[in-house]
C-alpha atoms as a PDB file:
ATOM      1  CA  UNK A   1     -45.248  70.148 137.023  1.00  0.00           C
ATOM      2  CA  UNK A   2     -45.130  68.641 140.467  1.00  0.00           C
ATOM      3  CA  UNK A   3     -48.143  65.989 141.097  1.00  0.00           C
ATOM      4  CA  UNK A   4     -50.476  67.773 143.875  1.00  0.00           C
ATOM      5  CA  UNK A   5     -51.495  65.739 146.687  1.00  0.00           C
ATOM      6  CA  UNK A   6     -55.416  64.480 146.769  1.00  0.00           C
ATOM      7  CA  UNK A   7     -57.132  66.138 149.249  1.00  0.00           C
ATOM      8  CA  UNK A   8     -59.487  63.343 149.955  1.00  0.00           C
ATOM      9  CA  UNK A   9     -59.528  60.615 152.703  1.00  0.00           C
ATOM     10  CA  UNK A  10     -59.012  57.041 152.128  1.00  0.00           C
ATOM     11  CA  UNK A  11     -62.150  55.466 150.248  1.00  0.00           C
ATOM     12  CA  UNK A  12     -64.054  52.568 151.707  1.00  0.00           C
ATOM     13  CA  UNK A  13     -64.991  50.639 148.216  1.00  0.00           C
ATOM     14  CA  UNK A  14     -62.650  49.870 145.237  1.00  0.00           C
ATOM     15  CA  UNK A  15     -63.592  50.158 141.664  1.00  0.00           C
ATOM     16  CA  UNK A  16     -61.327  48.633 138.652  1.00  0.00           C
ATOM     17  CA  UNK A  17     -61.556  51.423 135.978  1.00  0.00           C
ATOM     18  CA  UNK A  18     -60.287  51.402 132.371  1.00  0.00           C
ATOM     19  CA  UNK A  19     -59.547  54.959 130.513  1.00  0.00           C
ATOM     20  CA  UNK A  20     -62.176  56.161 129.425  1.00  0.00           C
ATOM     21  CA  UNK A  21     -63.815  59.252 130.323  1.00  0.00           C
ATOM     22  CA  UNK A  22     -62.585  62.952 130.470  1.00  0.00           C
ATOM     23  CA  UNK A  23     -64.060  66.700 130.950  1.00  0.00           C
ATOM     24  CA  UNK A  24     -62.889  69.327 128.121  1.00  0.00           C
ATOM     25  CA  UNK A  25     -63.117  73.042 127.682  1.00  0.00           C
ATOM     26  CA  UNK A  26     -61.892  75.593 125.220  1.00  0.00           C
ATOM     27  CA  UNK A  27     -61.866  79.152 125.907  1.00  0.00           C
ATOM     28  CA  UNK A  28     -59.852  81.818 124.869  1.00  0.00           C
ATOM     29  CA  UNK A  29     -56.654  83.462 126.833  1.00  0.00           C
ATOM     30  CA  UNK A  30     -53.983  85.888 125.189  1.00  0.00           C
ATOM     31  CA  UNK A  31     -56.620  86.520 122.282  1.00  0.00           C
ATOM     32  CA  UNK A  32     -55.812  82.618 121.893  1.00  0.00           C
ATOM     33  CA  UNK A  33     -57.891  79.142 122.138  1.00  0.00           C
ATOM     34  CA  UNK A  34     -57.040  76.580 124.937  1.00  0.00           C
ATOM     35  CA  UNK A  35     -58.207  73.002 125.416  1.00  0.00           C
ATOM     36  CA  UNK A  36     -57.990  72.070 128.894  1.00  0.00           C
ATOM     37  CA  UNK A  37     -58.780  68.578 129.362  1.00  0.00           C
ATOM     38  CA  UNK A  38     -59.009  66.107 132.386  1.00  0.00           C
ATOM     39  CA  UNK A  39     -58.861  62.010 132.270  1.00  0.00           C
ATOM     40  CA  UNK A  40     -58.656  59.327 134.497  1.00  0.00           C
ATOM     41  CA  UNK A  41     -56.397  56.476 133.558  1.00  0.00           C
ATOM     42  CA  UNK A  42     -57.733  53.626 135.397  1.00  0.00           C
ATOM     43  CA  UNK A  43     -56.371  50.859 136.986  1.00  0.00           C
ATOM     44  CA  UNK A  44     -53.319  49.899 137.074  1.00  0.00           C
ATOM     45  CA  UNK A  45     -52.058  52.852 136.727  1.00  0.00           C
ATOM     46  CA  UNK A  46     -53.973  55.381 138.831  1.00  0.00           C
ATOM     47  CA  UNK A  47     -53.343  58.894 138.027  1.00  0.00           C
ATOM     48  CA  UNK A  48     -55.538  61.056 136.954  1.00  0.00           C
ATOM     49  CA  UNK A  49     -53.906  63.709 134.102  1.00  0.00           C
ATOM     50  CA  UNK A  50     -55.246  67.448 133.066  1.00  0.00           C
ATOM     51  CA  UNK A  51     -53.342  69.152 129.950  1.00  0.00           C
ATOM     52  CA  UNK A  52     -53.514  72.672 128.472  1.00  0.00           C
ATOM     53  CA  UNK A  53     -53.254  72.632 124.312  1.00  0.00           C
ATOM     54  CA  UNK A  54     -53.217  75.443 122.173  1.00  0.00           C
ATOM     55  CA  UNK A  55     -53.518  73.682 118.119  1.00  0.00           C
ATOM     56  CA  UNK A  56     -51.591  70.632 119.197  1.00  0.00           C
ATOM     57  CA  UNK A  57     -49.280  71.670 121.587  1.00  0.00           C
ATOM     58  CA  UNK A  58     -48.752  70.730 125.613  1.00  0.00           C
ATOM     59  CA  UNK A  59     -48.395  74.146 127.609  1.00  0.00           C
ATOM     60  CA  UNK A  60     -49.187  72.690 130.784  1.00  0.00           C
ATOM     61  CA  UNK A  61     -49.813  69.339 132.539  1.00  0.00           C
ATOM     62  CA  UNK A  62     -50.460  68.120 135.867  1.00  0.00           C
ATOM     63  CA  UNK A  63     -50.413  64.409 137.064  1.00  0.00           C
ATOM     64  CA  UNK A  64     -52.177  63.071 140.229  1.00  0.00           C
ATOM     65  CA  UNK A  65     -51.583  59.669 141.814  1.00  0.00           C
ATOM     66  CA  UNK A  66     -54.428  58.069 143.896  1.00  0.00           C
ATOM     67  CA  UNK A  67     -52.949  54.472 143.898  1.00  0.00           C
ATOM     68  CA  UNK A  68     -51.861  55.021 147.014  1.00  0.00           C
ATOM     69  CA  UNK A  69     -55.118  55.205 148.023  1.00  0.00           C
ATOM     70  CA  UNK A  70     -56.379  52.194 147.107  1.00  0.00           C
ATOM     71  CA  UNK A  71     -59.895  51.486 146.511  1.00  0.00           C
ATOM     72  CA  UNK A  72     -61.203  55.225 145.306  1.00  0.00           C
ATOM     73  CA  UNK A  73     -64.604  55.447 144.123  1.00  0.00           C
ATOM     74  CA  UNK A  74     -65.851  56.216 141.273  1.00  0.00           C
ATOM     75  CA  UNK A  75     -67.525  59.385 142.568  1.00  0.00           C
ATOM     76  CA  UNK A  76     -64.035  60.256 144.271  1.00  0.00           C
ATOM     77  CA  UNK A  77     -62.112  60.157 141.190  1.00  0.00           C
ATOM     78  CA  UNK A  78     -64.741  61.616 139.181  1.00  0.00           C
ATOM     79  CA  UNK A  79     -64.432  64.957 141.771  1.00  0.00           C
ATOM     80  CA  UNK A  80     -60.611  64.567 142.144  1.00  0.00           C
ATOM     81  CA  UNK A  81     -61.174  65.201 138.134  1.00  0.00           C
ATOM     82  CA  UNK A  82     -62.928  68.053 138.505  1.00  0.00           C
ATOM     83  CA  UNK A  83     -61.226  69.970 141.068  1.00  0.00           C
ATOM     84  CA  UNK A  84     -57.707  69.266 138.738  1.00  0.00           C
ATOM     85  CA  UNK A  85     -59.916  70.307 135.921  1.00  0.00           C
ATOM     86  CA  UNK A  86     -61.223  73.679 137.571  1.00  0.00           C
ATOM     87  CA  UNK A  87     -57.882  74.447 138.904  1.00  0.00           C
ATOM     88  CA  UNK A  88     -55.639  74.444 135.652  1.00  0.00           C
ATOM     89  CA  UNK A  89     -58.606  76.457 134.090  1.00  0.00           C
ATOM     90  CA  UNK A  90     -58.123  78.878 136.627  1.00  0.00           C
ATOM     91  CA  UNK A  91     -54.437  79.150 136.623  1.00  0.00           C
ATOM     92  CA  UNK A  92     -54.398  79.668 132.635  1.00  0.00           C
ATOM     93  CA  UNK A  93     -57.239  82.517 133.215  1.00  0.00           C
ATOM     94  CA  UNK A  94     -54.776  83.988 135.991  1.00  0.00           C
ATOM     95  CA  UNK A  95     -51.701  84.420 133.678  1.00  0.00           C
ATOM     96  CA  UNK A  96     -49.948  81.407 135.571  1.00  0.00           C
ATOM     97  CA  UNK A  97     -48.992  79.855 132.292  1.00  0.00           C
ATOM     98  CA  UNK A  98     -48.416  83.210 130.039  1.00  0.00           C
ATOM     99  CA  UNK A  99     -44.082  82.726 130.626  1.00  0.00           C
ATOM    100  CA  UNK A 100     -44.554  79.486 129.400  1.00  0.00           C
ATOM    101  CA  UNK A 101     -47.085  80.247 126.543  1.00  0.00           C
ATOM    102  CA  UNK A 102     -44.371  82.933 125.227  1.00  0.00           C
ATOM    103  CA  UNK A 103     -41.889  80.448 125.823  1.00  0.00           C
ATOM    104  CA  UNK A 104     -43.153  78.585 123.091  1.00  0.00           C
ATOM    105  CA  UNK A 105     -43.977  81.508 120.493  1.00  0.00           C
ATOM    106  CA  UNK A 106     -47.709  80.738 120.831  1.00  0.00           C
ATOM    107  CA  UNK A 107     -49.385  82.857 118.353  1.00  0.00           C
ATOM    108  CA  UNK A 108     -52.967  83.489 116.979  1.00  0.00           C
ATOM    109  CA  UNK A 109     -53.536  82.142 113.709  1.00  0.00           C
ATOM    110  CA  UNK A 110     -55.048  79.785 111.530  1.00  0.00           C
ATOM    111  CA  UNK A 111     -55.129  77.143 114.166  1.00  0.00           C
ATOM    112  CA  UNK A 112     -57.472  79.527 116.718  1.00  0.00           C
ATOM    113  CA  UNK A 113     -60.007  80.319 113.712  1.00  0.00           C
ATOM    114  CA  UNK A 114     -60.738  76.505 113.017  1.00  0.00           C
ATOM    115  CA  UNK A 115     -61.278  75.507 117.135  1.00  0.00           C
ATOM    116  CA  UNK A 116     -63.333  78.683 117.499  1.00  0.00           C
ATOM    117  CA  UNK A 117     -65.667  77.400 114.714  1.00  0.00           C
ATOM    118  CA  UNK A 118     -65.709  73.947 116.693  1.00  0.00           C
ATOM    119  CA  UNK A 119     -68.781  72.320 117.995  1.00  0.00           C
ATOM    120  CA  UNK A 120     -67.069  72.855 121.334  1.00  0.00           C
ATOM    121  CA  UNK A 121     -68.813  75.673 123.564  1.00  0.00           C
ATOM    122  CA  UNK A 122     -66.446  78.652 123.685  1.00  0.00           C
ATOM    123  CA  UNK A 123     -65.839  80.967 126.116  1.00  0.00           C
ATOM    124  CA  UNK A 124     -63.550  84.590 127.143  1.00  0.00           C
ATOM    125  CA  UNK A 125     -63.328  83.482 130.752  1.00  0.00           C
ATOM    126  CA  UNK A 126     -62.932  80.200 133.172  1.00  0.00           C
ATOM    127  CA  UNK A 127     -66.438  78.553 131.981  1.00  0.00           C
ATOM    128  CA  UNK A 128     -69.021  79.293 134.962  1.00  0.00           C
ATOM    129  CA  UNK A 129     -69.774  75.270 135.639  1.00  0.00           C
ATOM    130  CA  UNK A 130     -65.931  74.641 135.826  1.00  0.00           C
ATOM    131  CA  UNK A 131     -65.649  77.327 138.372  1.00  0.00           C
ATOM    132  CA  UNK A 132     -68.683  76.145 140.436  1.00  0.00           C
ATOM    133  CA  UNK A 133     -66.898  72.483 139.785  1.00  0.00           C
ATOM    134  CA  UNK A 134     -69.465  70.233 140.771  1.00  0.00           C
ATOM    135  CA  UNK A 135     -71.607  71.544 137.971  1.00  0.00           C
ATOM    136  CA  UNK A 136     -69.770  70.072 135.871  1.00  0.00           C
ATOM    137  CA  UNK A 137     -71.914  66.523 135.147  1.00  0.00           C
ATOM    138  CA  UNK A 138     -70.869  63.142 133.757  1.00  0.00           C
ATOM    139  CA  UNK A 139     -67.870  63.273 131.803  1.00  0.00           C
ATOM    140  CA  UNK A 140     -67.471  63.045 128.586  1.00  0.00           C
ATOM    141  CA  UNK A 141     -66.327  60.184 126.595  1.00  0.00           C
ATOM    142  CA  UNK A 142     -62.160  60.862 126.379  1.00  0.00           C
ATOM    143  CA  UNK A 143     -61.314  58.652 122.896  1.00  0.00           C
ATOM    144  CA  UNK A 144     -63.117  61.322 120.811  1.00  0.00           C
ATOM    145  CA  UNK A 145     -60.909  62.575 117.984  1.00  0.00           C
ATOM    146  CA  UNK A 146     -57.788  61.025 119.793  1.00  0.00           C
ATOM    147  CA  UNK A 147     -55.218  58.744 118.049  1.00  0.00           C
ATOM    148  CA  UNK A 148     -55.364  54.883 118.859  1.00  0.00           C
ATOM    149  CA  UNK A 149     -52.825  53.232 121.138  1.00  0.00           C
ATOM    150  CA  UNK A 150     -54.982  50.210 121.190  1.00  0.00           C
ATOM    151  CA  UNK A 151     -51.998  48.072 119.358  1.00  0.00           C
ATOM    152  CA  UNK A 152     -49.153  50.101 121.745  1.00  0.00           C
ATOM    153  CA  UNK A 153     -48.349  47.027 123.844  1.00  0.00           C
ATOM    154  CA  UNK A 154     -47.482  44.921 120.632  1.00  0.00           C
ATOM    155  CA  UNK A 155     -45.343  47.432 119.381  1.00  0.00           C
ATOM    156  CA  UNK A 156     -43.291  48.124 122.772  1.00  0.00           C
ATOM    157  CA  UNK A 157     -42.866  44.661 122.610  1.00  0.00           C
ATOM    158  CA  UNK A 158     -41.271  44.094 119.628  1.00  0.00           C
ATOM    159  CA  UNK A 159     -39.021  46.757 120.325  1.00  0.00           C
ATOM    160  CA  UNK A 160     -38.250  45.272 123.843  1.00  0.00           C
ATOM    161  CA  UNK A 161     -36.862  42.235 121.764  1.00  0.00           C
ATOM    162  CA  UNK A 162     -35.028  43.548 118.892  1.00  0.00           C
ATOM    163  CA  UNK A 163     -33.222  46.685 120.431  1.00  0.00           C
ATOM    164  CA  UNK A 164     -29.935  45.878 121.517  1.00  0.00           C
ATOM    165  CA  UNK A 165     -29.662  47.823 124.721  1.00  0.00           C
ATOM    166  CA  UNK A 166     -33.042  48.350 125.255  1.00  0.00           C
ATOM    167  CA  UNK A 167     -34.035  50.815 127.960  1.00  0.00           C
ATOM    168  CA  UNK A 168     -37.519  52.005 127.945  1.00  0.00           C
ATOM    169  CA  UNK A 169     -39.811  52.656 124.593  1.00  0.00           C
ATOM    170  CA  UNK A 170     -43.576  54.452 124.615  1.00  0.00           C
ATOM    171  CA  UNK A 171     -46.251  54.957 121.808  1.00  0.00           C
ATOM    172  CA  UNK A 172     -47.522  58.284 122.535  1.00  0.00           C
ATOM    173  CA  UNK A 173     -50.640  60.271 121.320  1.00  0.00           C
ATOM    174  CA  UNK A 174     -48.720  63.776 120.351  1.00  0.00           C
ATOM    175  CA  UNK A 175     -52.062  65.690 120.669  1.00  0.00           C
ATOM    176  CA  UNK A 176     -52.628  64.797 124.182  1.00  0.00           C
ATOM    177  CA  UNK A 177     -49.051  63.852 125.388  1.00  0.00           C
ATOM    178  CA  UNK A 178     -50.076  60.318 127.024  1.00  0.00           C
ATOM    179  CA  UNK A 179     -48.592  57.003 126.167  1.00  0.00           C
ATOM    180  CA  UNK A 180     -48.560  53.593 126.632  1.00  0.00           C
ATOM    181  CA  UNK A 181     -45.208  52.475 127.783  1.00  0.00           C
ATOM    182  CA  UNK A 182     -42.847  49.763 129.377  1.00  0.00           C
ATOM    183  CA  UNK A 183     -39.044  49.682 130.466  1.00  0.00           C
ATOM    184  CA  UNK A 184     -37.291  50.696 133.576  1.00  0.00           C
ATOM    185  CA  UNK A 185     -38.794  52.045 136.226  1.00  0.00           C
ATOM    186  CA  UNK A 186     -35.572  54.737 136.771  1.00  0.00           C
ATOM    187  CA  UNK A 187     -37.648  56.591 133.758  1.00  0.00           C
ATOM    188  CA  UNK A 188     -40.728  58.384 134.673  1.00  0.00           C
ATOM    189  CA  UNK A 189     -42.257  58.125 130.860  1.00  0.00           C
ATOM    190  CA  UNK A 190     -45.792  59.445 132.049  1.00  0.00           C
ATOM    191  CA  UNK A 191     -44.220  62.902 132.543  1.00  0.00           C
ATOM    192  CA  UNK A 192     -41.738  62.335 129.673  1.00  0.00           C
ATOM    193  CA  UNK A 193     -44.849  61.379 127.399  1.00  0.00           C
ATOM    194  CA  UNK A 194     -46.038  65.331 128.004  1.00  0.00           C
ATOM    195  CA  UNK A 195     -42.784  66.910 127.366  1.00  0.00           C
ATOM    196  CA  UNK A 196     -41.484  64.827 124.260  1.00  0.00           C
ATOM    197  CA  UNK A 197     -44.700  65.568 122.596  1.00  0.00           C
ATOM    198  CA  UNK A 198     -44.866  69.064 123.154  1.00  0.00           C
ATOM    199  CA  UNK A 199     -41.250  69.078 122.128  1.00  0.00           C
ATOM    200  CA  UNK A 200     -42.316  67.102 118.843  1.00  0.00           C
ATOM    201  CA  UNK A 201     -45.145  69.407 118.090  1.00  0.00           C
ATOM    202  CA  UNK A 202     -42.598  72.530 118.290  1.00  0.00           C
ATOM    203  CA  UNK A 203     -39.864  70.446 116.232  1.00  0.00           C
ATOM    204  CA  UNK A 204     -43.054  69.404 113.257  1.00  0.00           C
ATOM    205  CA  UNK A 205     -43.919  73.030 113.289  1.00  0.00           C
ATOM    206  CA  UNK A 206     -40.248  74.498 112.874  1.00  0.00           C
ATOM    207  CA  UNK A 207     -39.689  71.625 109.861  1.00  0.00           C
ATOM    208  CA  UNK A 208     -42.578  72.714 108.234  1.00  0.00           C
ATOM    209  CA  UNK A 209     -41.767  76.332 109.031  1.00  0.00           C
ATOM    210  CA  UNK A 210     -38.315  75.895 107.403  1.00  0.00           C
ATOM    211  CA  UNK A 211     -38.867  73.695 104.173  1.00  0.00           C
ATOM    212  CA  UNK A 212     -43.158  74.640 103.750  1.00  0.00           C
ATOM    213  CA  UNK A 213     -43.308  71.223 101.929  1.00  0.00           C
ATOM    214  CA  UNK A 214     -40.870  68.794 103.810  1.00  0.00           C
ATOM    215  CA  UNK A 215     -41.878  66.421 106.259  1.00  0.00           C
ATOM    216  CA  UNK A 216     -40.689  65.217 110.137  1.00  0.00           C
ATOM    217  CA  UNK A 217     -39.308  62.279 109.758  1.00  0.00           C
ATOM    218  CA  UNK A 218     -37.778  61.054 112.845  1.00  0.00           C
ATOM    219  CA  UNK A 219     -35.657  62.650 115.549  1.00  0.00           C
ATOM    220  CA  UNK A 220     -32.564  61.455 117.007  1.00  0.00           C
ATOM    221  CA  UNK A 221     -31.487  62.916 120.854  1.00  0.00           C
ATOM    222  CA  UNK A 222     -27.814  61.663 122.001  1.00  0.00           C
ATOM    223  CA  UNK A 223     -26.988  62.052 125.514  1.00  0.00           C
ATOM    224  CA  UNK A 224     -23.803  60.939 127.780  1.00  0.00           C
ATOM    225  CA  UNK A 225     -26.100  57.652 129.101  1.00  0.00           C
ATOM    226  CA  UNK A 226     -28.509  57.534 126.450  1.00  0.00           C
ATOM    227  CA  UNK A 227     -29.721  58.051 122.760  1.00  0.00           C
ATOM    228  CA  UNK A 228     -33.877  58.734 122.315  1.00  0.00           C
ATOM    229  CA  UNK A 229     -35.301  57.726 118.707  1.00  0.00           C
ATOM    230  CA  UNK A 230     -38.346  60.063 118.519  1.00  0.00           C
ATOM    231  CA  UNK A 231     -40.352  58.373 115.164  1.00  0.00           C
ATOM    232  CA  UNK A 232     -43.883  59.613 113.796  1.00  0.00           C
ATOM    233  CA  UNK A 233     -46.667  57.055 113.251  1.00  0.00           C
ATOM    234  CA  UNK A 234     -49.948  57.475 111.383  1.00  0.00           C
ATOM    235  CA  UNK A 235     -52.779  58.939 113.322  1.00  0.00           C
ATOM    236  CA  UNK A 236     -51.484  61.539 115.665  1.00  0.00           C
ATOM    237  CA  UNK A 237     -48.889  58.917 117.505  1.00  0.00           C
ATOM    238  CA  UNK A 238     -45.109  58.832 117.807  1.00  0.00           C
ATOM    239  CA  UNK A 239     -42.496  56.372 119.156  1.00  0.00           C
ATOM    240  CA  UNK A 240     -40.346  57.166 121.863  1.00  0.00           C
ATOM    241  CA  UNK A 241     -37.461  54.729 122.197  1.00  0.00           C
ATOM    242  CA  UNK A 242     -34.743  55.072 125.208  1.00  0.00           C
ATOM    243  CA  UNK A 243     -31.439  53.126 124.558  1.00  0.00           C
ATOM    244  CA  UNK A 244     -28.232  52.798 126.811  1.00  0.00           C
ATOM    245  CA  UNK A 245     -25.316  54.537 124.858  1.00  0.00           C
ATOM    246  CA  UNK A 246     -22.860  51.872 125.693  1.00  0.00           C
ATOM    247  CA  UNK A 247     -24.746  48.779 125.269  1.00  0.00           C
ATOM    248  CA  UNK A 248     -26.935  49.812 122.346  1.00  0.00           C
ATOM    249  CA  UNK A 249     -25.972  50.721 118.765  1.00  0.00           C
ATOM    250  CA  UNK A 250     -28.205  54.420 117.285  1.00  0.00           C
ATOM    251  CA  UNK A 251     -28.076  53.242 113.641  1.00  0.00           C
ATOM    252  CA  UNK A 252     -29.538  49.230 114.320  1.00  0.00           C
ATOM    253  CA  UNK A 253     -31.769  50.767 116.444  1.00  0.00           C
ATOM    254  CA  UNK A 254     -33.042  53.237 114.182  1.00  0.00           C
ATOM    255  CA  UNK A 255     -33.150  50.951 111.557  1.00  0.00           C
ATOM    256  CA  UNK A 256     -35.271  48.618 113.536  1.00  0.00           C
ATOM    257  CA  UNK A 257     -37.455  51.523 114.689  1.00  0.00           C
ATOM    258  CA  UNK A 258     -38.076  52.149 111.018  1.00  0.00           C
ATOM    259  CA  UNK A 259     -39.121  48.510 110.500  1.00  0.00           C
ATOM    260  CA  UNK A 260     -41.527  48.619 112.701  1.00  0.00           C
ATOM    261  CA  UNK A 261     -43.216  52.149 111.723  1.00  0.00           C
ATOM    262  CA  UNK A 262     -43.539  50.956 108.035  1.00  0.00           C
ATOM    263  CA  UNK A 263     -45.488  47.443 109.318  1.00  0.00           C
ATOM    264  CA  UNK A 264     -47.597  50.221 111.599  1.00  0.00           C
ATOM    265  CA  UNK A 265     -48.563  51.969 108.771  1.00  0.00           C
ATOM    266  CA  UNK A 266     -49.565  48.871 106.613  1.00  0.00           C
END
């Protein structure tokens, strides 16, 4: 989805912020349980991100940039967060997202039963102190329950050096669809992070669908420029490697991508 502009005026004191901190709801839409959550990824990268899950996978996600705006506040960002936060809520309420949501056979089930029971205050509508937005308090911590990218620059790297033809790469958290990455610039891999894993999350279910036992193993994409090695790690995470068809070869690549996935899981 296209980035929305920030409404606010240039700040007057800069703060250096590290990811962190994040506002999440769950409520129900289509007789099925959302998580809508909002973070802030700190400097350098400045955008703040809002998702929409249902059991795992991405139906929505919006991406605002305020480094262009250099110096924001805390406060700021903390209400740019909340105004991104209340407005996705109250798009999914509004049936904005229902094409989408049937798009991706979204149906209640197991999944829905086991959030509902979650400590996680539920709700039928847009929760009343999202809708009132500055109700909504300090935010909560964001690294609850989410998989750890804390070793993602040391495997980027090591793919950056062994990958003949080595175009971009990203360690992504498929639960949350945000990465760390490095590579070209020509590659926008914060948006890409949201759409591979949603697409991952719909490929894992349609394996397991399929086989009921079997396992996703990896997932090879070849296109006219490029081939994308999509491989599961431990914890919720996945690699995304981008390599130039001509100068790159798929099966050293894969093989190498392998390599490194079995050390990860040691």
């Amino acid at each position: 989805m296209t980035p929305q502009p920030s409404p606010f005026s240039p700040p007057t004191k800069e703060v250096s912020r590290k990811i962190g901190f994040g506002y999440n709801h769950n409520f129900r839409h289509l007789d099925l349980t959302f998580h809508v959550q909002t973070e802030d990824s700190g400097s350098p990268e400045h955008y703040v991100h809002t998702h929409i899950f249902h059991a795992g996978t991405v139906v929505a996600y919006r991406r605002i940039e305020y480094g262009q705006l250099a110096g924001q506040t805390q406060r700021e960002v903390r209400s740019l967060m909340r105004r991104s936060h209340r407005q996705m809520c109250v798009e999914l309420s509004e049936g904005m997202y229902d094409a989408r949501i049937e798009e991706l056979g979204l149906r209640a089930g197991r999944a829905d039963v086991i959030v509902a029971s979650d400590a996680i205050a539920m709700a039928e509508r847009v929760p009343e102190e999202v809708l009132t937005c500055d109700d909504l308090g300090s935010p909560s911590p964001a690294n609850q329950g989410h998989a750890d990218l804390s070793g993602a620059q040391d495997t980027l790297s090591r793919l950056q050096a062994g990958v003949r033809g080595f175009v971009a790469a990203a360690v992504v958290d498929r639960l949350r669809g945000i990465g760390v990455h490095s590579g070209t610039a020509a590659l926008d891999m914060h948006r890409a992070a949201s759409e591979v894993a949603a697409f991952m999350s719909v490929t894992a279910r349609s394996v397991e669908a399929l086989t009921g036992s079997d396992a996703l193993d990896d997932v090879l994409v070849t296109m006219t420029r490029w081939f994308w090695i999509l491989k599961p790690l431990d914890g919720g995470r996945f690699i995304h490697l981008v390599v130039d068809r001509e100068q790159g070869n798929l099966a050293m690549a894969r093989r190498h991508v392998c390599h490194i996935a079995a050390a990860d899981c040691r």
